[in-house]
PDB file of N, CA and C in Angstrom:
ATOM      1  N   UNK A   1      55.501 -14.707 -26.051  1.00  0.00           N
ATOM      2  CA  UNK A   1      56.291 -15.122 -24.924  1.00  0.00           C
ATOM      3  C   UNK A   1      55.346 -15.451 -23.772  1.00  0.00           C
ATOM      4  N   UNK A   2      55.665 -16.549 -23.024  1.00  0.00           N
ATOM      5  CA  UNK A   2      54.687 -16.868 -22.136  1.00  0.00           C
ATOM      6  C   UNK A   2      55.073 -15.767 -20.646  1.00  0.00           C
ATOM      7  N   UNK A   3      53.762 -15.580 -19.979  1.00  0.00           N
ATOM      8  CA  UNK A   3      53.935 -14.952 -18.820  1.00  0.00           C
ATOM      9  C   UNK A   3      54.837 -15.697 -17.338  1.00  0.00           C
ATOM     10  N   UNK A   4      55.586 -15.362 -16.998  1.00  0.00           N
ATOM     11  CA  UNK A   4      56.502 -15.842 -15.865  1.00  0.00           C
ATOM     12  C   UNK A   4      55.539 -15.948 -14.671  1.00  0.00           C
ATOM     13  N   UNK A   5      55.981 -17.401 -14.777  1.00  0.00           N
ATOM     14  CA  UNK A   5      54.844 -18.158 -13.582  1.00  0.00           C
ATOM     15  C   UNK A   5      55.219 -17.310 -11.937  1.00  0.00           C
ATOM     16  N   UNK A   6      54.172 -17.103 -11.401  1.00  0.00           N
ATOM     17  CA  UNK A   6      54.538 -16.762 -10.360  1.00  0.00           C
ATOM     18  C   UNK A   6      53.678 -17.370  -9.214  1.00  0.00           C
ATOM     19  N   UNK A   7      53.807 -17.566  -8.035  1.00  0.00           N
ATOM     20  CA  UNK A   7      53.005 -18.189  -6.991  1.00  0.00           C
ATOM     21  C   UNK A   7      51.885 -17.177  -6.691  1.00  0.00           C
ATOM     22  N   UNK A   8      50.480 -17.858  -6.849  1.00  0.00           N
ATOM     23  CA  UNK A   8      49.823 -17.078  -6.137  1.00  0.00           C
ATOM     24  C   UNK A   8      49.092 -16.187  -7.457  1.00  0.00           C
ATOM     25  N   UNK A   9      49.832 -15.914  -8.228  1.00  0.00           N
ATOM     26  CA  UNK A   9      49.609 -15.275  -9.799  1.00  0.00           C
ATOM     27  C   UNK A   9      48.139 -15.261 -10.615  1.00  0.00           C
ATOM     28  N   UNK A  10      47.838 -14.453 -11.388  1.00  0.00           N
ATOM     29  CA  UNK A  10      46.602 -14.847 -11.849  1.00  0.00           C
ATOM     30  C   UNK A  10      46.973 -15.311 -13.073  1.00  0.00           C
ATOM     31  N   UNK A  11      48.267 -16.225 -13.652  1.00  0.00           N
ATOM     32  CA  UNK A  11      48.603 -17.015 -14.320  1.00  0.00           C
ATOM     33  C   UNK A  11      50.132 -17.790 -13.690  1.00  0.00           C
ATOM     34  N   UNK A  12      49.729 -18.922 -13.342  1.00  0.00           N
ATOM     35  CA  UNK A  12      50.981 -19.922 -12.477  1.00  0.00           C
ATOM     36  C   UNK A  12      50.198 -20.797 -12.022  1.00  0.00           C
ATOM     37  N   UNK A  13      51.030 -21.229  -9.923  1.00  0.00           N
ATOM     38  CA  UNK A  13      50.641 -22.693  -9.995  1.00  0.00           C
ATOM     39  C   UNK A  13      50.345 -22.171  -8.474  1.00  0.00           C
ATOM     40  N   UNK A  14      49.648 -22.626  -7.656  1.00  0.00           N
ATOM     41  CA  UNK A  14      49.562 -22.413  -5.996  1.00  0.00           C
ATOM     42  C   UNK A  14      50.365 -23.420  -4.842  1.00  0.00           C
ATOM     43  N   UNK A  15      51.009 -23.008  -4.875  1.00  0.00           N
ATOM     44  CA  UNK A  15      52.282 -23.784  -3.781  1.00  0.00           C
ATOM     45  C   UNK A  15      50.958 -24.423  -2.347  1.00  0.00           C
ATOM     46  N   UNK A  16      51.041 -25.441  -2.659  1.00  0.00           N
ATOM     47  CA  UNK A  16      50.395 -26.737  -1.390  1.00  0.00           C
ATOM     48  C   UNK A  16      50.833 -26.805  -0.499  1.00  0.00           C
ATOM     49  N   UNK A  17      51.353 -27.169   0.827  1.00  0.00           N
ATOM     50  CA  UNK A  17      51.628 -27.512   1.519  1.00  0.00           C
ATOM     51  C   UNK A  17      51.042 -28.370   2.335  1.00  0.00           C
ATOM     52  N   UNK A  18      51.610 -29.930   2.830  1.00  0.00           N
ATOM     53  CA  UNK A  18      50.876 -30.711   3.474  1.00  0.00           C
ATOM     54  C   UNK A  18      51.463 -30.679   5.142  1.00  0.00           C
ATOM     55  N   UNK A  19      50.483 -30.592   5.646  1.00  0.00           N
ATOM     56  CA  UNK A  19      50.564 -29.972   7.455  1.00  0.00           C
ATOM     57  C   UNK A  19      50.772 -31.338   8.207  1.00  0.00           C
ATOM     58  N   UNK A  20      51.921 -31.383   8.464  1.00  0.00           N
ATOM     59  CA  UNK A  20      52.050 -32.548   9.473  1.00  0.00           C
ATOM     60  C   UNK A  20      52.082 -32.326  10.969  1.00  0.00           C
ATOM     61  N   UNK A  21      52.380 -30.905  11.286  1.00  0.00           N
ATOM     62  CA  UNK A  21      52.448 -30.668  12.420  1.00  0.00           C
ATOM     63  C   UNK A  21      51.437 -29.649  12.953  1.00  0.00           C
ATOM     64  N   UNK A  22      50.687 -30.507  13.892  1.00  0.00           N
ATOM     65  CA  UNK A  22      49.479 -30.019  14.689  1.00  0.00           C
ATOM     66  C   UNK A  22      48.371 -30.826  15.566  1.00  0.00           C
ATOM     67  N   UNK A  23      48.201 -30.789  16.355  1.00  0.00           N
ATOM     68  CA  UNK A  23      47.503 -31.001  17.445  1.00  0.00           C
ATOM     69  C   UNK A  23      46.697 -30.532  18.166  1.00  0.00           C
ATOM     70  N   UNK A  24      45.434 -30.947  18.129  1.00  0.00           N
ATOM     71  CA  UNK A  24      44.404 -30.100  18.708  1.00  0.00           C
ATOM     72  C   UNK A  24      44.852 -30.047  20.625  1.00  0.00           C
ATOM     73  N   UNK A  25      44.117 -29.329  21.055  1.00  0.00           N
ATOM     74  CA  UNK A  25      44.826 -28.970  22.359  1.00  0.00           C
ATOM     75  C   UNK A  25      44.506 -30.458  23.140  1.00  0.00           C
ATOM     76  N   UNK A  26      43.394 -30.824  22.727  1.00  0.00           N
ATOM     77  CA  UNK A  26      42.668 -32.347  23.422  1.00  0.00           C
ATOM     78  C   UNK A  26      44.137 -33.001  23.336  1.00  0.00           C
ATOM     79  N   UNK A  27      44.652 -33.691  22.626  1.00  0.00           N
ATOM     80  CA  UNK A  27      45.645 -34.452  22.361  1.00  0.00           C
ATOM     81  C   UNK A  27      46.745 -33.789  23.231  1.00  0.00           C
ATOM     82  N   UNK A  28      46.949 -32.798  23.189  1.00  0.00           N
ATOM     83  CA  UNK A  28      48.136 -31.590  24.626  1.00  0.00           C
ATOM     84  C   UNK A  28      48.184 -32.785  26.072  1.00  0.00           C
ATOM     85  N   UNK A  29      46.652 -32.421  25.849  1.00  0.00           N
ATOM     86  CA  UNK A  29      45.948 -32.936  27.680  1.00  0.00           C
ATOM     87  C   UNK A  29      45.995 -34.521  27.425  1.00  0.00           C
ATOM     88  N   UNK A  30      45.717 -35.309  26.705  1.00  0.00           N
ATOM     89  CA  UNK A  30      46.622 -36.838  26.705  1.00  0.00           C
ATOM     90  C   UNK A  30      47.625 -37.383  26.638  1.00  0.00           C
ATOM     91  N   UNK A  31      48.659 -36.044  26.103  1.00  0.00           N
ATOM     92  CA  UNK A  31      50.143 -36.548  26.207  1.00  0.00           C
ATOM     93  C   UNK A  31      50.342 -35.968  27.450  1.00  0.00           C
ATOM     94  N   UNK A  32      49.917 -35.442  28.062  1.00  0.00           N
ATOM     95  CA  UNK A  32      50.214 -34.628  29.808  1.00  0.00           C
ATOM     96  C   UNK A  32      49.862 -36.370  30.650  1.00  0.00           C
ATOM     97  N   UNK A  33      48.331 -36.241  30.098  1.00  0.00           N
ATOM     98  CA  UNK A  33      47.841 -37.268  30.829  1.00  0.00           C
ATOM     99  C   UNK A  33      48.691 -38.804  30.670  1.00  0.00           C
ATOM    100  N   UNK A  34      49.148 -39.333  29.952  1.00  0.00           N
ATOM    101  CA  UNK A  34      50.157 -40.537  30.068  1.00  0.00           C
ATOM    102  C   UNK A  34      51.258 -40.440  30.400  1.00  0.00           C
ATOM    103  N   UNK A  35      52.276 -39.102  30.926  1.00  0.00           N
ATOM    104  CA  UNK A  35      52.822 -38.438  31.100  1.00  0.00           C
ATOM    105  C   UNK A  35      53.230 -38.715  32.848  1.00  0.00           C
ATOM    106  N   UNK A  36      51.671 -38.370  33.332  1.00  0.00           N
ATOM    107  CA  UNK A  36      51.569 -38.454  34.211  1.00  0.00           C
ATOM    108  C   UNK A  36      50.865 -39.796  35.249  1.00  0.00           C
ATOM    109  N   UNK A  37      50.211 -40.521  34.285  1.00  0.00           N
ATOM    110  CA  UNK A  37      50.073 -41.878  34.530  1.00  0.00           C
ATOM    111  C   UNK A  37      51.510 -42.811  34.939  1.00  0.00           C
ATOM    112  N   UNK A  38      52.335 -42.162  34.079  1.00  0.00           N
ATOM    113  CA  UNK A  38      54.005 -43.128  34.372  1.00  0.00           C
ATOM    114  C   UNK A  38      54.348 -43.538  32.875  1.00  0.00           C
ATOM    115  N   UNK A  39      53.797 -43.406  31.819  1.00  0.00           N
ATOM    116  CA  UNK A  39      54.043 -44.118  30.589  1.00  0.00           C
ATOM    117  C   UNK A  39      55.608 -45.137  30.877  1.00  0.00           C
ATOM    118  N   UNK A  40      55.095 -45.680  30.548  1.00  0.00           N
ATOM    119  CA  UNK A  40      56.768 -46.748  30.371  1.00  0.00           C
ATOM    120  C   UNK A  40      57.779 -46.343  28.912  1.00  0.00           C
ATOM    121  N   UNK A  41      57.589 -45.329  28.413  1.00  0.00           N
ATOM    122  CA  UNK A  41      58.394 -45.348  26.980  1.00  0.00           C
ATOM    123  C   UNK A  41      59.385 -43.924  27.206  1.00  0.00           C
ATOM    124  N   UNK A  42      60.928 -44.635  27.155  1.00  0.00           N
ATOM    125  CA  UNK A  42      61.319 -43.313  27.260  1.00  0.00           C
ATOM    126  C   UNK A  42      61.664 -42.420  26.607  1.00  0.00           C
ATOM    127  N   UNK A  43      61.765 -42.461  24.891  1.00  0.00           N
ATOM    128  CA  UNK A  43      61.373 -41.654  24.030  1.00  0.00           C
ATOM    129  C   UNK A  43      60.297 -41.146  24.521  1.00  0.00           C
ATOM    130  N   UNK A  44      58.876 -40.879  24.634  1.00  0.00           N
ATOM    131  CA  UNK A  44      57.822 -40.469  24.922  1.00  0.00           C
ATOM    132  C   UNK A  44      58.307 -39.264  25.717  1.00  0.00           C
ATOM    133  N   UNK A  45      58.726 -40.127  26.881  1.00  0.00           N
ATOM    134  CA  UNK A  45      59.051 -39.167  28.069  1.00  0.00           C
ATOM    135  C   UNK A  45      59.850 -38.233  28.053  1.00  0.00           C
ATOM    136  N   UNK A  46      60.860 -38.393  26.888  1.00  0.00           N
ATOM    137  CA  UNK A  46      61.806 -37.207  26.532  1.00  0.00           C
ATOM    138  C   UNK A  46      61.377 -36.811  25.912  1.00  0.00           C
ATOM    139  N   UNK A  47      60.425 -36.797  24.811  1.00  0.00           N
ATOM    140  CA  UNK A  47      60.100 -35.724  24.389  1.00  0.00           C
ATOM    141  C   UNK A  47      58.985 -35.372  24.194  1.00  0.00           C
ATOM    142  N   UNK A  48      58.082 -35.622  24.768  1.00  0.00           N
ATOM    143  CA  UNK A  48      57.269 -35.212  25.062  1.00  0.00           C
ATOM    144  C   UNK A  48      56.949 -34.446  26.430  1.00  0.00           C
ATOM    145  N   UNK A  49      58.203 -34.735  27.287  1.00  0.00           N
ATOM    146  CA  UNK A  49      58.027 -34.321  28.412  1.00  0.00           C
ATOM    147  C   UNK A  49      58.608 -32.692  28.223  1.00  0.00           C
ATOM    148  N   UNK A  50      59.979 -33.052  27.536  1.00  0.00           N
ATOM    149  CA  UNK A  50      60.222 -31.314  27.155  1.00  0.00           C
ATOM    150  C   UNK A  50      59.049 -30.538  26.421  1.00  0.00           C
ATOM    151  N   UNK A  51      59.069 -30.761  25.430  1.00  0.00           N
ATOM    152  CA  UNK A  51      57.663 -30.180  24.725  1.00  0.00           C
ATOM    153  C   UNK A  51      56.576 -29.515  26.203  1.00  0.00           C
ATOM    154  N   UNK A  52      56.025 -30.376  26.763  1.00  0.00           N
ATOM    155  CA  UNK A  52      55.323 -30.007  27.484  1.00  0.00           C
ATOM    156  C   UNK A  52      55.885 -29.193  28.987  1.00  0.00           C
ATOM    157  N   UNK A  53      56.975 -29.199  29.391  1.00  0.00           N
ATOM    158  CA  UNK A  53      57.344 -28.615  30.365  1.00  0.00           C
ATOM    159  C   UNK A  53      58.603 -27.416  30.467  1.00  0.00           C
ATOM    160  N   UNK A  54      59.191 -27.928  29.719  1.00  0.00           N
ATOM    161  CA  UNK A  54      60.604 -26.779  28.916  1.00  0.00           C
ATOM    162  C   UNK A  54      59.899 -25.589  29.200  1.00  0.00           C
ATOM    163  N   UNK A  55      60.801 -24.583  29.438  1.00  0.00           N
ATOM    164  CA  UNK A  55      60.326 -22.895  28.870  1.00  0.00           C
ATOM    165  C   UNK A  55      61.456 -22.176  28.274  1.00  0.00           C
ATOM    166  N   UNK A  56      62.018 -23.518  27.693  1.00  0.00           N
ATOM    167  CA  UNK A  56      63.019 -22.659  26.640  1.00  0.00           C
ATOM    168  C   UNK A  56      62.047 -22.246  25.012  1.00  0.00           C
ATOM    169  N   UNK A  57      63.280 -21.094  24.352  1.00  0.00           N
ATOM    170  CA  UNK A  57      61.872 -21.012  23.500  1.00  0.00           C
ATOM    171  C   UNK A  57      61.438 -22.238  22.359  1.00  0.00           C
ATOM    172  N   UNK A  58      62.357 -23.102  22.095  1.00  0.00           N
ATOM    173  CA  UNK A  58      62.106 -24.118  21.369  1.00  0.00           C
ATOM    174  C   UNK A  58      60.684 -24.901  21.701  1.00  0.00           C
ATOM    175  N   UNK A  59      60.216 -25.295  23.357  1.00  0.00           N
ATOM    176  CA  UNK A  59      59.810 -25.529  23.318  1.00  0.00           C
ATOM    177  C   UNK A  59      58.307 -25.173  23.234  1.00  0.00           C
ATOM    178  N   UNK A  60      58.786 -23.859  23.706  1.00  0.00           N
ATOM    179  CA  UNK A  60      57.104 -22.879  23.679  1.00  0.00           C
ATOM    180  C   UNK A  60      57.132 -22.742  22.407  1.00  0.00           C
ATOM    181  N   UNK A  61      57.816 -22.165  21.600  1.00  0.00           N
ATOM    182  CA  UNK A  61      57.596 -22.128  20.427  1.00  0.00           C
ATOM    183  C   UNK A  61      56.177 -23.341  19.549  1.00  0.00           C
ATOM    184  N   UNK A  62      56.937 -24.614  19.855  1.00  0.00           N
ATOM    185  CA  UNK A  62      55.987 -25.634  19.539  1.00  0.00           C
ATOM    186  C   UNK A  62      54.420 -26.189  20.168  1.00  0.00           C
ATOM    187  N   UNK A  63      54.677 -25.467  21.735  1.00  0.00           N
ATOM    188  CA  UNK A  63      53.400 -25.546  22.362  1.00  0.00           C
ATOM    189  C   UNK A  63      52.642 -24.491  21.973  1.00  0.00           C
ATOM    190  N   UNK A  64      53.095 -23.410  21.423  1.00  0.00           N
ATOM    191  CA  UNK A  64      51.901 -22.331  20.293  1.00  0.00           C
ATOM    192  C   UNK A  64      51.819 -22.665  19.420  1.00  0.00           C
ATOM    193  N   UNK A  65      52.675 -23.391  18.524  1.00  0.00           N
ATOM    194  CA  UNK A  65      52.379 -23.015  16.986  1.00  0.00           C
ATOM    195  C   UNK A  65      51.787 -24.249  16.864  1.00  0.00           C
ATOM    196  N   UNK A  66      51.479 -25.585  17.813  1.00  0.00           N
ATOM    197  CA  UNK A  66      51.393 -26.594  17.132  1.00  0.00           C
ATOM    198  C   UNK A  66      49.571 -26.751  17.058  1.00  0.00           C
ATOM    199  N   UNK A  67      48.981 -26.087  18.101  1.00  0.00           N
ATOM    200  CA  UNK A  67      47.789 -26.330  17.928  1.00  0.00           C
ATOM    201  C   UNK A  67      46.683 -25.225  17.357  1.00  0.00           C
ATOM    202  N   UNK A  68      47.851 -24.309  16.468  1.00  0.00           N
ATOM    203  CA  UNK A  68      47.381 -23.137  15.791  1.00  0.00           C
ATOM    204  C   UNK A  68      46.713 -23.083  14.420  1.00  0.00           C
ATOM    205  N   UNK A  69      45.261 -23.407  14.075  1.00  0.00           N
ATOM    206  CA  UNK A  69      45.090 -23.042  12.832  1.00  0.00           C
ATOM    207  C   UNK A  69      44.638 -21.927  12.327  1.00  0.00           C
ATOM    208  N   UNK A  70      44.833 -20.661  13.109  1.00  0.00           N
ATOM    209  CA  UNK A  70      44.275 -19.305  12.759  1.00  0.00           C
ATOM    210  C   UNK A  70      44.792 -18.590  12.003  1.00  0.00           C
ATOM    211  N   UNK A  71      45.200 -17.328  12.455  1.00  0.00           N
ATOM    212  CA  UNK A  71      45.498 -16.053  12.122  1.00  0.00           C
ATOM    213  C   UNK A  71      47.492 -16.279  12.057  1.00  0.00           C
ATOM    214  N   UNK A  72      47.612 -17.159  12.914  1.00  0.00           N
ATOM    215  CA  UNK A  72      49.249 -16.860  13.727  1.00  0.00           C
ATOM    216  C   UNK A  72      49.254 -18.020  12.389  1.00  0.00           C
ATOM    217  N   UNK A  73      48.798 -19.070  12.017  1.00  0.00           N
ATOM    218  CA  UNK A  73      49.347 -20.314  11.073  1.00  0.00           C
ATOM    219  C   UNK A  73      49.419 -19.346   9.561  1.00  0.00           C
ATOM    220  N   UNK A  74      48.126 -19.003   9.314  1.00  0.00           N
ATOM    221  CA  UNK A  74      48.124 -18.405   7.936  1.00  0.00           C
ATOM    222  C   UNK A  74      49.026 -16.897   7.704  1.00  0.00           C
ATOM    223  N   UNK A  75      49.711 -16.485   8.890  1.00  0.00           N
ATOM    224  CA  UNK A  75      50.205 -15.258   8.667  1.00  0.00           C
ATOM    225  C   UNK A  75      52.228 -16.334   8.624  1.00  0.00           C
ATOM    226  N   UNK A  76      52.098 -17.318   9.186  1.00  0.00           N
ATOM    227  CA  UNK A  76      53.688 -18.253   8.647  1.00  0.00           C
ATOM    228  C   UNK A  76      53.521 -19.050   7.061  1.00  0.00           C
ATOM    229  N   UNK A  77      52.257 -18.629   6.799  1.00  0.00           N
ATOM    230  CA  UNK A  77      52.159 -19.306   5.580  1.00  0.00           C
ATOM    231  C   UNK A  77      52.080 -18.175   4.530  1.00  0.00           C
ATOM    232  N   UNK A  78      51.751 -17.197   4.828  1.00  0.00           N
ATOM    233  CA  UNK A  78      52.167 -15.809   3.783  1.00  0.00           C
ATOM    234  C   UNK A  78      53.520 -15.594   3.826  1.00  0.00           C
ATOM    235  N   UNK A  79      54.231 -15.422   5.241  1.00  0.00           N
ATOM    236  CA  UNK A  79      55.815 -15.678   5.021  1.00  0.00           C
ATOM    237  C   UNK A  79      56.672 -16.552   4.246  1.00  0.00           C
ATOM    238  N   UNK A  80      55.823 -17.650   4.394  1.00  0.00           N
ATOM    239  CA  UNK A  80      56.979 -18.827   3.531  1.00  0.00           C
ATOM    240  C   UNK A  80      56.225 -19.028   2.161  1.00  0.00           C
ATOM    241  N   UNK A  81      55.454 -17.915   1.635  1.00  0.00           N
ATOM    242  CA  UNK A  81      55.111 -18.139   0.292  1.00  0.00           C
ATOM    243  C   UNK A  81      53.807 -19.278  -0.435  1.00  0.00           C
ATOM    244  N   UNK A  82      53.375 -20.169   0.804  1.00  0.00           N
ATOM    245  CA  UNK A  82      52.135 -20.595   0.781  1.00  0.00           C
ATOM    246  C   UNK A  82      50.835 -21.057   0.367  1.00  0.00           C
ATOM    247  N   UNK A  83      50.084 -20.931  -0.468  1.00  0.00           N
ATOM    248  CA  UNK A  83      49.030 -20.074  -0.803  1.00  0.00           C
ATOM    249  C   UNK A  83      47.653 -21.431   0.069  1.00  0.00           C
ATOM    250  N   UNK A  84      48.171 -22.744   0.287  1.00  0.00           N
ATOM    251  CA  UNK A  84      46.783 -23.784   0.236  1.00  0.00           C
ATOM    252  C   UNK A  84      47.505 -24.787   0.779  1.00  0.00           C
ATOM    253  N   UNK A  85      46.609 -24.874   2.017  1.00  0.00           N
ATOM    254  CA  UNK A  85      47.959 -26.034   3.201  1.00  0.00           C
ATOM    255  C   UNK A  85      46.874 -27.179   3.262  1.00  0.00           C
ATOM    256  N   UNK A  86      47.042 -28.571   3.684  1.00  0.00           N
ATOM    257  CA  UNK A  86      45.877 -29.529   3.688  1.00  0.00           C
ATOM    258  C   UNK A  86      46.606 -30.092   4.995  1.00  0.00           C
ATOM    259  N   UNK A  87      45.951 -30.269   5.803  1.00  0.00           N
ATOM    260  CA  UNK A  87      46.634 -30.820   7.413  1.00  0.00           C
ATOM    261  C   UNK A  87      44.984 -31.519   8.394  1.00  0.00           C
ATOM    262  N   UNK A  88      46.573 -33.295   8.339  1.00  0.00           N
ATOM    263  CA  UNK A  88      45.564 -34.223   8.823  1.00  0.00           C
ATOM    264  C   UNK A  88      45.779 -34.631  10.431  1.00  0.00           C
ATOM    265  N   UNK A  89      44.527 -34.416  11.104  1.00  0.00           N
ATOM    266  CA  UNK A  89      45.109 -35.086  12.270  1.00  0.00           C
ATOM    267  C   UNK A  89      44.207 -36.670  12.820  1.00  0.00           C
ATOM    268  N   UNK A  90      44.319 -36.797  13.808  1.00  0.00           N
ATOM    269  CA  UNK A  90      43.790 -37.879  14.264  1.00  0.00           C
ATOM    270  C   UNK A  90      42.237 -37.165  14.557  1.00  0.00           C
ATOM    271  N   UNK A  91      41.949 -36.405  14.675  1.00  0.00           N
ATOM    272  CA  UNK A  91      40.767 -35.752  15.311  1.00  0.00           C
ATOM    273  C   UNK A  91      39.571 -35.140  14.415  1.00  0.00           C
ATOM    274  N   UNK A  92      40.628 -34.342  13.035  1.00  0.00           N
ATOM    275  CA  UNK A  92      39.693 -33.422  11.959  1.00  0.00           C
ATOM    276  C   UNK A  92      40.656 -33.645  11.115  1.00  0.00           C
ATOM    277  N   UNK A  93      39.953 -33.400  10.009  1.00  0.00           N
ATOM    278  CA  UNK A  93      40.779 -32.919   8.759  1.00  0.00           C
ATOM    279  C   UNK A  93      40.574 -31.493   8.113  1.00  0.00           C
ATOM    280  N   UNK A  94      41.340 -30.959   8.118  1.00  0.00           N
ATOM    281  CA  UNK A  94      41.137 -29.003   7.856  1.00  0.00           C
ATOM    282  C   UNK A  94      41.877 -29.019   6.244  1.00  0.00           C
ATOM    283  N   UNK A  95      41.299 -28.058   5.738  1.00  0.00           N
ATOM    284  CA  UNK A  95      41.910 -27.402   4.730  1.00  0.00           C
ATOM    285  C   UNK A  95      41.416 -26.153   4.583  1.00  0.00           C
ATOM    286  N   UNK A  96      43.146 -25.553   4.853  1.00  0.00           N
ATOM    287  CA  UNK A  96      43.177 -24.053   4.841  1.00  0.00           C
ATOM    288  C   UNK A  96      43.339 -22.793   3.646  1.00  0.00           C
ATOM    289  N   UNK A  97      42.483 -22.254   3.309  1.00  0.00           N
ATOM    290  CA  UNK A  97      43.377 -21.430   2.463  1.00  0.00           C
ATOM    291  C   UNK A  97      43.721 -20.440   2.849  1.00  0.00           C
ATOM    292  N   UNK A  98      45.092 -19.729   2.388  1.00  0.00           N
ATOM    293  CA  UNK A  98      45.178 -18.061   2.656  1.00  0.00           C
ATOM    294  C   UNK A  98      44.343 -17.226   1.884  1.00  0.00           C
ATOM    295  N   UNK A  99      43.780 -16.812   2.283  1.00  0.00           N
ATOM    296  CA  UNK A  99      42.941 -15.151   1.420  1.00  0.00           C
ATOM    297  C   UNK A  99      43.664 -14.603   0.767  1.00  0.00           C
ATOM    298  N   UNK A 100      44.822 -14.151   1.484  1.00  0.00           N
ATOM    299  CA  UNK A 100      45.668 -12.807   1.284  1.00  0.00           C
ATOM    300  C   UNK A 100      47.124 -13.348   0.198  1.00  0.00           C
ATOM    301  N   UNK A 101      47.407 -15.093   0.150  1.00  0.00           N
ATOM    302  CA  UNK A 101      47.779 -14.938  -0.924  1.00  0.00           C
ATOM    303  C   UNK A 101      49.822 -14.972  -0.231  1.00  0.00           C
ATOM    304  N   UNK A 102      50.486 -15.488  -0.811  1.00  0.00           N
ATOM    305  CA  UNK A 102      51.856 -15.332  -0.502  1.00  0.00           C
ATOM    306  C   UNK A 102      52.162 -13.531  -0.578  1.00  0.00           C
ATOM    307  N   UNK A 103      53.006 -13.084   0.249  1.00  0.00           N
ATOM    308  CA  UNK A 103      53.508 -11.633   0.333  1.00  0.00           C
ATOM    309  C   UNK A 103      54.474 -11.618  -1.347  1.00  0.00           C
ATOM    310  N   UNK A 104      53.834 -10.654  -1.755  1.00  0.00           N
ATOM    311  CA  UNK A 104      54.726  -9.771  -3.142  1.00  0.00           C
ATOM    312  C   UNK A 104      55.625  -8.652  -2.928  1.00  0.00           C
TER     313      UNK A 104
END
């Protein structure tokens, strides 16, 4: 009988995840900065303007987590089962692994 695949397993498959959301803080300070130039786009301005000025938690929420590749990213990636995230930005390209592996 074959062994029941499990994530993370020392027989199975490692759950990927591709990182679309993140921003180094540089990029923070250029959407402030066109922001504050006047940008003409008003999508932009809505939302980027909440994002950056809101203190509801939606939006803080996203002004921490978005330019997080540490301890706080890899400890939402043991929560949601995880194991090997690949996340591209305009700036770097990172690839993360967890150590510790999805929670059992």
């Amino acid at each position: 009988m074959a062994p029941k695949l499990q994530t993370g397993g020392e027989v199975g498959y490692l759950r990927i995840a591709t990182e679309e959301a993140f921003a180094p803080p540089e990029l923070f300070a250029e959407w402030r900065r066109l922001l504050d130039a006047g940008l003409d786009d008003p999508g932009f301005r809505s939302f980027f303007g909440f994002i950056l000025t809101s203190d509801t938690p939606r939006a803080e929420f996203v002004r921490e987590r978005l330019p997080d590749l540490g301890e706080r990213r890899l400890a939402d990636m043991d929560a949601t089962g995880i194991d090997r995230q690949t996340s591209r930005s305009a700036h770097r390209d990172r690839i993360l692994s967890n150590p510790t592996g999805p929670p059992r």
